[in-house]
Every structure is written in structure tokens, then in C-alpha cells.
N, C-alpha and C. Protein backbone atom coordinates (compact mmCIF):
# COMPACT_ATOMS: atom_id res chain seq x y z
N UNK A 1 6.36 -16.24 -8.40
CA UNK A 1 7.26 -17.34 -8.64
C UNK A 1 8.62 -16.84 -9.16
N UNK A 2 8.61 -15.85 -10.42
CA UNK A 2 9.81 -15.25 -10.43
C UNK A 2 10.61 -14.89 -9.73
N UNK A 3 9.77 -13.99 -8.73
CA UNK A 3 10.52 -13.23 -8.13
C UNK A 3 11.43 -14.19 -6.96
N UNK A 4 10.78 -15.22 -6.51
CA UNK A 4 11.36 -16.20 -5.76
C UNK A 4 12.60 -16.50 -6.41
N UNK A 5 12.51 -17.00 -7.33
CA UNK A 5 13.59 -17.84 -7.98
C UNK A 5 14.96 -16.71 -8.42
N UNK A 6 14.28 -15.67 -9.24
CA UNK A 6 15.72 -14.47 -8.70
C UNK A 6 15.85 -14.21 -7.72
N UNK A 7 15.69 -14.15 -6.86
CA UNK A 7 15.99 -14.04 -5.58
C UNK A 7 17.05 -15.25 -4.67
N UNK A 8 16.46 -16.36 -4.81
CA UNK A 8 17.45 -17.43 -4.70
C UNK A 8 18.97 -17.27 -5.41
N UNK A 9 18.79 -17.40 -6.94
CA UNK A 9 19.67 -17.27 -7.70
C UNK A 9 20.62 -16.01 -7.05
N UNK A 10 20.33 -14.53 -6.92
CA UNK A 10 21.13 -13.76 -6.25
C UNK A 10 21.74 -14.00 -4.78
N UNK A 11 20.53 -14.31 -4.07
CA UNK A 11 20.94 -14.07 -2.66
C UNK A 11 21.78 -15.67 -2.02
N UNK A 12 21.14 -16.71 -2.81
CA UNK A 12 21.57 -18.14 -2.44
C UNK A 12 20.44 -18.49 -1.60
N UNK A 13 20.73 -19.76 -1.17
CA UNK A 13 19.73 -20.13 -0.25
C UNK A 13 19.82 -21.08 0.83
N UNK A 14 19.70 -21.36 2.13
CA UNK A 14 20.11 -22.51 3.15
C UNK A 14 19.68 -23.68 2.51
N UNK A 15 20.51 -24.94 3.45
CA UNK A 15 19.82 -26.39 3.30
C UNK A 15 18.22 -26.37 3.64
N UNK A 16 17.76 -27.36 3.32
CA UNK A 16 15.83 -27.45 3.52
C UNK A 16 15.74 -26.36 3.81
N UNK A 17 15.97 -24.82 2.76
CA UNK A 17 14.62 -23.81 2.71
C UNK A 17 13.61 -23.83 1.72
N UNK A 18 13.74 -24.99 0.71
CA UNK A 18 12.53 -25.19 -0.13
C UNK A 18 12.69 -26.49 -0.26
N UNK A 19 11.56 -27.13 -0.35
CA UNK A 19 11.20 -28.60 -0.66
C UNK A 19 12.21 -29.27 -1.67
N UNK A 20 12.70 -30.38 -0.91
CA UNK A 20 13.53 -31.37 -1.68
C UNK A 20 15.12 -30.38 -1.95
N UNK A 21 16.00 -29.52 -1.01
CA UNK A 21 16.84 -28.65 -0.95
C UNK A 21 17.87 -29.31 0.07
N UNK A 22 18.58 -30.05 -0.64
CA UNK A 22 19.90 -31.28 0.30
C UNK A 22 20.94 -30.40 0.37
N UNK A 23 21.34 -29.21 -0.63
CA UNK A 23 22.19 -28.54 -0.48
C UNK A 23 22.17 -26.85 0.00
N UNK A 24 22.93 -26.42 0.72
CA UNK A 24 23.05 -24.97 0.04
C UNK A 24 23.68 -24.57 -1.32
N UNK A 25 22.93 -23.33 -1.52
CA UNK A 25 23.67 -22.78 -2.34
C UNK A 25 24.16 -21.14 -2.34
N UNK A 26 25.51 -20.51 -2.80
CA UNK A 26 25.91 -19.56 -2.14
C UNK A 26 25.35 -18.27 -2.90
N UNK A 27 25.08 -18.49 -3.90
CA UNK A 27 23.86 -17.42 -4.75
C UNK A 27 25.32 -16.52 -5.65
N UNK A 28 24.60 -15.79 -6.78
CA UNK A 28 25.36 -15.15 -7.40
C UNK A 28 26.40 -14.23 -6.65
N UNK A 29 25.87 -13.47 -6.36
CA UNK A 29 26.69 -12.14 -5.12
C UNK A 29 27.67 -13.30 -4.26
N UNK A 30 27.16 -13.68 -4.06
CA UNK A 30 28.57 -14.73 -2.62
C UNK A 30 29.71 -14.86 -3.90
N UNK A 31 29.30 -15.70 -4.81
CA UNK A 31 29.85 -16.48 -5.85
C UNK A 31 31.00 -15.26 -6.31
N UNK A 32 30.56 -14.06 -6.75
CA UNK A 32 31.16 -12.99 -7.10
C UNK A 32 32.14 -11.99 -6.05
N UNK A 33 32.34 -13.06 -4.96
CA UNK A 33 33.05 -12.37 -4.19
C UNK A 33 34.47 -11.63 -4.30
N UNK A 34 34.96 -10.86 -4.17
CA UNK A 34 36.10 -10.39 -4.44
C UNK A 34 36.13 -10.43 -5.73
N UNK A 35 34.75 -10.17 -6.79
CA UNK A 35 35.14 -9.81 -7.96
C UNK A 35 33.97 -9.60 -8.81
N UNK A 36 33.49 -9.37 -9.86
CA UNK A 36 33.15 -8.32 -10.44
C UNK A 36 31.43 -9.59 -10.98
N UNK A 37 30.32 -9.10 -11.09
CA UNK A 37 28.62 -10.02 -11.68
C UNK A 37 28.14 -8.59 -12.15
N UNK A 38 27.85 -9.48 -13.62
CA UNK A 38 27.28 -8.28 -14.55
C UNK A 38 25.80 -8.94 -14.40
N UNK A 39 24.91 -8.27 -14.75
CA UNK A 39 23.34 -8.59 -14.21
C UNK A 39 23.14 -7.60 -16.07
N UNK A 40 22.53 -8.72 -16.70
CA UNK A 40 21.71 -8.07 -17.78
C UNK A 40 20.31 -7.97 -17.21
N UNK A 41 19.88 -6.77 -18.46
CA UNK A 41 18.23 -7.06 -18.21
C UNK A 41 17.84 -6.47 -17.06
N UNK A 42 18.81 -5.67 -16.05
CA UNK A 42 17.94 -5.32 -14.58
C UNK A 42 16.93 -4.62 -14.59
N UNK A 43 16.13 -4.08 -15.70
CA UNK A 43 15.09 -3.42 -15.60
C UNK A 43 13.97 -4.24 -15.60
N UNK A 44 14.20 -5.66 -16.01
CA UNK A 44 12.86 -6.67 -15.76
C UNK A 44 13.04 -7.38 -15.09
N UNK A 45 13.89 -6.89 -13.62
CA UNK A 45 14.23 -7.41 -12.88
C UNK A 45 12.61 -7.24 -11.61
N UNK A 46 12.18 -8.11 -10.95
CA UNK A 46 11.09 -7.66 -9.69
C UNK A 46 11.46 -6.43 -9.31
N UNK A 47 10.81 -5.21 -9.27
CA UNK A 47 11.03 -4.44 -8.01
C UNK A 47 11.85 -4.51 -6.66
N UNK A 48 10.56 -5.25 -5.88
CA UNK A 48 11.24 -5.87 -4.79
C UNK A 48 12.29 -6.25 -4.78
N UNK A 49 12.74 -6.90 -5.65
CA UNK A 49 14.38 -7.42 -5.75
C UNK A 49 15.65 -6.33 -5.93
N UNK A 50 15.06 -5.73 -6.79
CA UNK A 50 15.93 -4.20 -6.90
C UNK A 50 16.42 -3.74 -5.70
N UNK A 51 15.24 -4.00 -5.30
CA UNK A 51 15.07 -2.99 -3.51
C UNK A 51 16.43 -4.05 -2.85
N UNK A 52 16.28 -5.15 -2.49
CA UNK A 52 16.82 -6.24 -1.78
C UNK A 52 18.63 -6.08 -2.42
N UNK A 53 18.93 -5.79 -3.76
CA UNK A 53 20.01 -5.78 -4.24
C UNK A 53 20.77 -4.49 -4.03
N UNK A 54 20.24 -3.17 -3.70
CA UNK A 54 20.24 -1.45 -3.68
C UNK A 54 20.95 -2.44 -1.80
N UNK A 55 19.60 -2.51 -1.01
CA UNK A 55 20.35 -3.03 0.43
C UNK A 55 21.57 -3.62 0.50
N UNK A 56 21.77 -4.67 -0.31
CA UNK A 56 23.31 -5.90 0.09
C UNK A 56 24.11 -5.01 -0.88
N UNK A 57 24.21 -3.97 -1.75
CA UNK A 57 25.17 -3.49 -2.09
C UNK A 57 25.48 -2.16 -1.22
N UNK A 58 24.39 -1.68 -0.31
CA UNK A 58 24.92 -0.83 0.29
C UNK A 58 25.41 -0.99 1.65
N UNK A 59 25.10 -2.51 2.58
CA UNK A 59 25.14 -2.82 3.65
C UNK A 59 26.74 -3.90 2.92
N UNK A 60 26.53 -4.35 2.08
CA UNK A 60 27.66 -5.44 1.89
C UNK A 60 27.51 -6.63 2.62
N UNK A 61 26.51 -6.70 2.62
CA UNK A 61 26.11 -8.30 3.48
C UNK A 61 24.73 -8.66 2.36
N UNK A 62 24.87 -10.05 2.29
CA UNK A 62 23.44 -10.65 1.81
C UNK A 62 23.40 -11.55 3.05
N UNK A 63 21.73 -12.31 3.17
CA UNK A 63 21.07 -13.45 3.67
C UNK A 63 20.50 -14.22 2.92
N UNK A 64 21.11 -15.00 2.56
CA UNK A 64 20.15 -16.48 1.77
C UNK A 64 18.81 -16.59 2.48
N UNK A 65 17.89 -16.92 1.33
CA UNK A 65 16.51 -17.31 1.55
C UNK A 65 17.03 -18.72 2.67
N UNK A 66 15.68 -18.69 3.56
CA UNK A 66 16.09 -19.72 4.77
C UNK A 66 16.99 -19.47 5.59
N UNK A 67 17.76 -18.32 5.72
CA UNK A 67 19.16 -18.24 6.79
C UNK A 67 18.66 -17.04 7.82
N UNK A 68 19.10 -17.31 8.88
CA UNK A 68 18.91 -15.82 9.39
C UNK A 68 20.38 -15.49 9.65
N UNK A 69 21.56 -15.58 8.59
CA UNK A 69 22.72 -14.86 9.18
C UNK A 69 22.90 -14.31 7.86
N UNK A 70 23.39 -13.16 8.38
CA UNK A 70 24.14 -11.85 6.82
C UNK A 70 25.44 -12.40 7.07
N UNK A 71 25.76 -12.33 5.46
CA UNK A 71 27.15 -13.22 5.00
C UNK A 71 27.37 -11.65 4.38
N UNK A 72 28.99 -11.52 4.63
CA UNK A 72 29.59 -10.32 4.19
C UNK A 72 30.06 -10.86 2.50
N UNK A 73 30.00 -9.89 1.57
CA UNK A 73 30.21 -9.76 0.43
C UNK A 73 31.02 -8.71 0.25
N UNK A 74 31.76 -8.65 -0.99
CA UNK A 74 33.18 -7.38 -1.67
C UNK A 74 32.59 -7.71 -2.83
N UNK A 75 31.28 -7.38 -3.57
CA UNK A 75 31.66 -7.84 -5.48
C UNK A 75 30.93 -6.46 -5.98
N UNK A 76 31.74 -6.56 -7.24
CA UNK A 76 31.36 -5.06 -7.60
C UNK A 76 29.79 -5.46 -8.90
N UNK A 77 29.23 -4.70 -9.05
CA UNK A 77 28.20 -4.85 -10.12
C UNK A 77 28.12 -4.26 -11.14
N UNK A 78 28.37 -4.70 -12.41
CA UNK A 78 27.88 -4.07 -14.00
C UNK A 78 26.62 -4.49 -14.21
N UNK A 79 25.65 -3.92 -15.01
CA UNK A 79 24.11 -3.76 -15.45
C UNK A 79 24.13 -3.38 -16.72
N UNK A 80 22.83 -3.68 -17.01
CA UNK A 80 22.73 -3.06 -18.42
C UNK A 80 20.97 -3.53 -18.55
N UNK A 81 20.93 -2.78 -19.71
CA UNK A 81 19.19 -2.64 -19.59
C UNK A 81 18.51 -2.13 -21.29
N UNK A 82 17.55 -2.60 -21.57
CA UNK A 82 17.26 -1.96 -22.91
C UNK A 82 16.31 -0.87 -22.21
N UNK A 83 15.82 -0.66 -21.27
CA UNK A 83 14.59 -0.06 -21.19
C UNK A 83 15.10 1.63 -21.04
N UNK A 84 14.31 2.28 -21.10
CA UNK A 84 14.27 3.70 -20.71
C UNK A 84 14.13 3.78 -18.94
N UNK A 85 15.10 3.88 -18.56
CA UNK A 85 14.64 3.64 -17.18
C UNK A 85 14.40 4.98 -16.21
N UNK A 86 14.91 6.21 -17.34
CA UNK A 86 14.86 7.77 -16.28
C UNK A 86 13.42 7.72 -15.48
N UNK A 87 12.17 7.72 -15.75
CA UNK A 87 10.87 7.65 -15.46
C UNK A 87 10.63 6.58 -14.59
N UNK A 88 11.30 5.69 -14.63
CA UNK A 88 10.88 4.37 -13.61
C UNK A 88 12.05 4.97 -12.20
N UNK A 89 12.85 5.41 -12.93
CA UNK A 89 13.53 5.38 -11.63
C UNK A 89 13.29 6.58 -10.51
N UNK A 90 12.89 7.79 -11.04
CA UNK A 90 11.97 8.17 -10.41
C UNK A 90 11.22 7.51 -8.84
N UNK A 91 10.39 6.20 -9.13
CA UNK A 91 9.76 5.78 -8.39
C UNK A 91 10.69 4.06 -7.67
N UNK A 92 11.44 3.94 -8.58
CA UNK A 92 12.48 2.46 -7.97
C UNK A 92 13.51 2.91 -7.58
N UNK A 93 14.79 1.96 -7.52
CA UNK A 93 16.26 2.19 -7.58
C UNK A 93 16.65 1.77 -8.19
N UNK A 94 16.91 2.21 -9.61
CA UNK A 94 17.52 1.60 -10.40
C UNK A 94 19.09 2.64 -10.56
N UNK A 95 18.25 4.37 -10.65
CA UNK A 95 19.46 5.06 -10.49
C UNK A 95 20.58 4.53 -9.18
N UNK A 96 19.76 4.87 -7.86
CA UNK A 96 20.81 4.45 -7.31
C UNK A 96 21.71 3.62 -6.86
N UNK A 97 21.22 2.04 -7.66
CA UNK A 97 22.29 0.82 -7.68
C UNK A 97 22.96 1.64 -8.63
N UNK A 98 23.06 2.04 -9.46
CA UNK A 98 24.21 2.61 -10.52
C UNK A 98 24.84 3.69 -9.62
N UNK A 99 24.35 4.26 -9.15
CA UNK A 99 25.27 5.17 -8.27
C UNK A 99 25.93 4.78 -7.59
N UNK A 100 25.40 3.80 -6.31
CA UNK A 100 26.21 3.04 -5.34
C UNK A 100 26.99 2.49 -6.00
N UNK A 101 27.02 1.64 -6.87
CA UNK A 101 27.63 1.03 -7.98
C UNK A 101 29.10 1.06 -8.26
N UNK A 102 28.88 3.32 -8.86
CA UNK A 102 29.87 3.66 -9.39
C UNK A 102 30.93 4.33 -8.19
N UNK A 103 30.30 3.97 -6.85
CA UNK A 103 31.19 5.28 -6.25
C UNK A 103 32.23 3.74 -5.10
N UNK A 104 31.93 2.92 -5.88
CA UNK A 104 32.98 1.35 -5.15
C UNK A 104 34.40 1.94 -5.62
């Protein structure tokens, strides 16, 4: 269920892709276009989502849940995290959204 709902929140989402959904919405990243979404907390962020956010920052396109079209994006990303993340990242991307990140 989380992971749904961050996911919406980032990516946006079409008209009727979830029950009782009259509107779109353009999701954080659209919203941040031509300019700068700080994301606290990305270390208790889903996995999967990591993964999905590492893609639209390196392709520069997102797809809203329900759409099948990639919408081009320009927004840059700040993070921050309490966790120890050297060991996780290892096995996620957390390093390399900070890398991709830093080399905009």
C-alpha cells in the first residue's frame, strides 16, 4: 500500500487509474519541473521506488501510474537520510541517485 501511494505522489497519476480518480494529477517530479524537490527520509523510501526514481532521473522522463506516455522532466533532486546507508547501498541505489544527482 505504501509503496503505491509513494509512487503516485512522485510519479503522478492519469484520470480513472484508481477508483473514484476525476482528476489527474502531475506528481511531485512533474510539479518540480525546471526546478529543484528535496525528498527527506529516502532511505525508508520502498526499494522498488528507489529503483523507479534512479530510472526517471536518469532517462528524464516519468509515467504516471495509469498512463502509458513518458512525460519529459528537468528537476534536480536534494535527499537526505538518517540511516547509514554505505551497506544498503551496496545492494540498492541509493549511492547512485546521489551520484546521478550530483553530476546535473
Amino acid at each position: 500500500m505504501w509503496s503505491q501511494w509513494y509512487r503516485k505522489r512522485a510519479f503522478g497519476h492519469a484520470k480513472g487509474s484508481f477508483t473514484c480518480t476525476i482528476n489527474e494529477n502531475k506528481g511531485l517530479l512533474k510539479e518540480a519541473d525546471v526546478g529543484t524537490l528535496f525528498l527527506d527520509e529516502i532511505g525508508d523510501m520502498p526499494i522498488p521506488l528507489q529503483v523507479k526514481l534512479l530510472r526517471a532521473l536518469q532517462e528524464q522522463t516519468i509515467r504516471p501510474v495509469g498512463s502509458s506516455k513518458q512525460i519529459p522532466i528537468d528537476a534536480r533532486i536534494i535527499s537526505a537520510t538518517h540511516k547509514t546507508s554505505i551497506k544498503k547501498c551496496r545492494k540498492v541505489t541509493l549511492e547512485k541517485i546521489y551520484i546521478t544527482g550530483s553530476m546535473w
